[in-house]
Protein backbone atom coordinates (compact mmCIF):
# COMPACT_ATOMS: atom_id res chain seq x y z
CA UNK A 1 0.00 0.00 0.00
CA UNK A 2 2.88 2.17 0.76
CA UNK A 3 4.85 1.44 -2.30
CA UNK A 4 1.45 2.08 -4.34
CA UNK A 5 0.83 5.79 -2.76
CA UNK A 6 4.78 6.86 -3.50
CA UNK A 7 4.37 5.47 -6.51
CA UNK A 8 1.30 8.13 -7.07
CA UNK A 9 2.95 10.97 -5.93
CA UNK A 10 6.10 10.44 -7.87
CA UNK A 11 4.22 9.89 -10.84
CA UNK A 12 2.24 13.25 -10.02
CA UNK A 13 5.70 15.11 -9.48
CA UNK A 14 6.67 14.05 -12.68
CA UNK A 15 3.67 15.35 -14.19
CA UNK A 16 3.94 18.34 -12.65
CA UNK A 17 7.59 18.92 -13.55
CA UNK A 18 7.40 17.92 -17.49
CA UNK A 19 4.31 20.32 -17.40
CA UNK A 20 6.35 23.31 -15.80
CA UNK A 21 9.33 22.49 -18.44
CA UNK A 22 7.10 22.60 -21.14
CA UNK A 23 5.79 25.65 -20.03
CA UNK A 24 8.71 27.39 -19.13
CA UNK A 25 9.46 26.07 -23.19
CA UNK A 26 6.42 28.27 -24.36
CA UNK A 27 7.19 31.21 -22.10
CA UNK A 28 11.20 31.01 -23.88
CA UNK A 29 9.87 30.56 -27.14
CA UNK A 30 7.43 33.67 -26.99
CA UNK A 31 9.85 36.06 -25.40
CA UNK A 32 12.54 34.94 -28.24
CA UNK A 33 9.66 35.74 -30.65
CA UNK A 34 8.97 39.36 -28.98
CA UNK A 35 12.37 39.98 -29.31
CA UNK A 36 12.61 39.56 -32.64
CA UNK A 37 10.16 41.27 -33.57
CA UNK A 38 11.18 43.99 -31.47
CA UNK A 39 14.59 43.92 -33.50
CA UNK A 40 13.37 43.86 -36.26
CA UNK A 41 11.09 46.94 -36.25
CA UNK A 42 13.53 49.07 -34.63
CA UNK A 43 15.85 48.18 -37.52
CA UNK A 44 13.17 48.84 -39.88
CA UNK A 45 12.41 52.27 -37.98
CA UNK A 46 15.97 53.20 -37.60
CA UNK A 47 16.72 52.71 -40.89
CA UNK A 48 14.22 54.97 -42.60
CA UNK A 49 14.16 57.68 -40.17
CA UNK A 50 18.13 57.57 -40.64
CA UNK A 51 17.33 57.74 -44.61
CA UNK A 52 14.73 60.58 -43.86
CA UNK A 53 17.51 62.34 -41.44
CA UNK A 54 19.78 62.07 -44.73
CA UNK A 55 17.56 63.79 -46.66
CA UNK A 56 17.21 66.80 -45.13
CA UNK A 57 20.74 67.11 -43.96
């Protein structure tokens, strides 16, 4: 009976753990992607306003 119920809660820890890691996998994943995109429009925006500043200069 003993074996059985740490049996259950290991199993449930391990559950819970491969849950958090794929979570924590999402949360990477998304702040990699809002990064990018962050990069990549402040390139974009640096680049023409540096073309506009050209311009008038």
């Amino acid at each position: 009976m003993l074996a059985h119920q740490l049996l259950l809660v290991t199993t449930d820890h391990l559950m819970a753990a491969g849950f958090l890691q794929t979570l924590r996998r999402a949360v990477v994943a998304f702040l990699a992607v809002v990064f990018a995109v962050g990069l990549l429009a402040g390139g974009l925006l640096g680049f023409f306003l540096g073309r506009a500043a050209g311009r008038r200069g």
